[in-house]
C-alpha atoms as a PDB file:
ATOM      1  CA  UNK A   1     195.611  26.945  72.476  1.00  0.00           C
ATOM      2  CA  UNK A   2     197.544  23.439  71.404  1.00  0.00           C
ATOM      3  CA  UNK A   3     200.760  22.550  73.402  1.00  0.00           C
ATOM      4  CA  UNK A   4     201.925  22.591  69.375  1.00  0.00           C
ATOM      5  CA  UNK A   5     200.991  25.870  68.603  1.00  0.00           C
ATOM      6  CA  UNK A   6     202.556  26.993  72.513  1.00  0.00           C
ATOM      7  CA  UNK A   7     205.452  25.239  71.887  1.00  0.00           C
ATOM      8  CA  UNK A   8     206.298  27.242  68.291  1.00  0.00           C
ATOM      9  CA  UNK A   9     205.178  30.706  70.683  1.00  0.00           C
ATOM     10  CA  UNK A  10     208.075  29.756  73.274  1.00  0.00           C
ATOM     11  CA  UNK A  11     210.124  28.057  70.682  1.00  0.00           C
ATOM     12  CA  UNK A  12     210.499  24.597  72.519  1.00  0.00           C
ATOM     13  CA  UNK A  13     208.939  21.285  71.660  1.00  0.00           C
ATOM     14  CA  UNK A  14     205.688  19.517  72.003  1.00  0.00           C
ATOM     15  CA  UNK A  15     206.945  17.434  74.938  1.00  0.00           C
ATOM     16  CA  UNK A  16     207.862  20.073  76.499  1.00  0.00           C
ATOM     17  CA  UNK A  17     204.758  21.028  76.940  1.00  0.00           C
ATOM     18  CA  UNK A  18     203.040  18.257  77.369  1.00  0.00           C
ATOM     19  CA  UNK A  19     205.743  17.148  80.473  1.00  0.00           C
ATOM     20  CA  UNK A  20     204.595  20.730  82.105  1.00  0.00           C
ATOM     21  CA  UNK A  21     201.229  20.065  81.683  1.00  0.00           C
ATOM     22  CA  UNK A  22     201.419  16.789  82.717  1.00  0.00           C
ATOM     23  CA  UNK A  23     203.873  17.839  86.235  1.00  0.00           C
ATOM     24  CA  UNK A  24     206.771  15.774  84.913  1.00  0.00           C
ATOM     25  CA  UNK A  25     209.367  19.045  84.981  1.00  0.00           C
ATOM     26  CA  UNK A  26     208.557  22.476  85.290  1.00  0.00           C
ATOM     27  CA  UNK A  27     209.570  25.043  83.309  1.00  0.00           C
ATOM     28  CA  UNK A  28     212.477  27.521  83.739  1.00  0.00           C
ATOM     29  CA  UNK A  29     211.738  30.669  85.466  1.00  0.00           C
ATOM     30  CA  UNK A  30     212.068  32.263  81.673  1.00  0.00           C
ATOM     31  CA  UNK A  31     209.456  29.958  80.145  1.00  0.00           C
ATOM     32  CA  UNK A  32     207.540  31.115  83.488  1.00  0.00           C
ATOM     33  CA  UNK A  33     207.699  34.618  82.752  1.00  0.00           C
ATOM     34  CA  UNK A  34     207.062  34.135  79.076  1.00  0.00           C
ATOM     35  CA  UNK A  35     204.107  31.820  80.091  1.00  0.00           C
ATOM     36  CA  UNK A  36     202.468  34.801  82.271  1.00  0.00           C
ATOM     37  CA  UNK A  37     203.091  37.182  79.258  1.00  0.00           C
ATOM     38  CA  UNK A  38     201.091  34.981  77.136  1.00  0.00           C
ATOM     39  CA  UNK A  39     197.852  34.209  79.258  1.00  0.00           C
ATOM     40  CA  UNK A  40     198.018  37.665  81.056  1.00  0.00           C
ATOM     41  CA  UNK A  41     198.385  36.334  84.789  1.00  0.00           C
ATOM     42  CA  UNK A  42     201.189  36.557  87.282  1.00  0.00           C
ATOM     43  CA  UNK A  43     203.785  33.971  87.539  1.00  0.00           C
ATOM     44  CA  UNK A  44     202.536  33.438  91.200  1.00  0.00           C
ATOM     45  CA  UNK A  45     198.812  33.131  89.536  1.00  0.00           C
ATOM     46  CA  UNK A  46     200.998  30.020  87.533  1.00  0.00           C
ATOM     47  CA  UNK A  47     202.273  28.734  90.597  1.00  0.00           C
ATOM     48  CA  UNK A  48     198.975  28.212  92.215  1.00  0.00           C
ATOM     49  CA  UNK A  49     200.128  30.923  94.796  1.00  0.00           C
ATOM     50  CA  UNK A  50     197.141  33.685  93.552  1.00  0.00           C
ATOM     51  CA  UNK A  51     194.076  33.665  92.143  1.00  0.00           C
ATOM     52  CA  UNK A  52     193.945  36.955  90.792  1.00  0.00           C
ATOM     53  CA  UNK A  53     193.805  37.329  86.749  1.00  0.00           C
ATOM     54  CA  UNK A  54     194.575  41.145  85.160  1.00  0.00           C
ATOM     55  CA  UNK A  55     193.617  42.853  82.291  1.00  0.00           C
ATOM     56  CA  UNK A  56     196.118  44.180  80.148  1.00  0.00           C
ATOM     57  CA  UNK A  57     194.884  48.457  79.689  1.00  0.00           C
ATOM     58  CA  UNK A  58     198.416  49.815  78.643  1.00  0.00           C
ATOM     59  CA  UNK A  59     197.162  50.973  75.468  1.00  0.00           C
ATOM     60  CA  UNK A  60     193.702  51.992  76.126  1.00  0.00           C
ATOM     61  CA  UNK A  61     192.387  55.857  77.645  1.00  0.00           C
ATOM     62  CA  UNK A  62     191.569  56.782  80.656  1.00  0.00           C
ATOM     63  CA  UNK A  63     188.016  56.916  79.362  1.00  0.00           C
ATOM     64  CA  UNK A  64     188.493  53.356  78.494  1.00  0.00           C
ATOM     65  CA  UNK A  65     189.436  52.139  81.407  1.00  0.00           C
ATOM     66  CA  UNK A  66     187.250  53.953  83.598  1.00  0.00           C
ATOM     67  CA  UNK A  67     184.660  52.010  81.569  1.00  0.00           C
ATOM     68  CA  UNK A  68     185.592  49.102  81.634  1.00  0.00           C
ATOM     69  CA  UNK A  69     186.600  49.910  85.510  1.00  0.00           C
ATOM     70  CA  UNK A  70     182.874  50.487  85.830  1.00  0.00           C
ATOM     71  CA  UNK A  71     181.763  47.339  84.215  1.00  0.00           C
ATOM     72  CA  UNK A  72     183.868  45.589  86.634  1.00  0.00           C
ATOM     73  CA  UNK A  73     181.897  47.067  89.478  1.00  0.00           C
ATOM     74  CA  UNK A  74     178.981  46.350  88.068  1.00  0.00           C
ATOM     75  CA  UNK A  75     179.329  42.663  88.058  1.00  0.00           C
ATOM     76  CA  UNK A  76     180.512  42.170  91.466  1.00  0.00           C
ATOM     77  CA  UNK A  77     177.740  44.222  92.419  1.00  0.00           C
ATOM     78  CA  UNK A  78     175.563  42.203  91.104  1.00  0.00           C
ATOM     79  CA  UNK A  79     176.752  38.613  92.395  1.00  0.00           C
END
């Protein structure tokens, strides 16, 4: 994604972005929350304070997600 075309998603400029990105302000704790919506993380994942990343299931079965639940298994078993 471009810091343009995030910009026009949270409806601020191009700078803004690029001063975020670049640790010369941060963003408000709305843009925060906004941010984590967009890339799926936490706002603590943002902050540097997790590493965890999550999968968004809310509109998938319970067969789905047990699937994918088991693919997830899979992998780490296999690292």
């Amino acid at each position: 994604m471009t810091q343009v075309g995030l910009a026009k998603i949270l409806n601020v400029s191009k700078q803004s972005v690029s001063n975020w990105e670049n640790d010369n302000i941060q963003p408000s704790i709305e843009i925060l929350m906004k941010l984590a919506n967009i890339f799926s993380v936490s706002t603590d994942y943002l902050l540097c304070r997790d590493n965890r990343r999550y999968l968004e299931i809310t509109n998938l079965t319970e067969e789905e997600i047990a699937h994918i639940q088991q693919i997830i298994s899979d992998i780490i078993k296999n690292k």
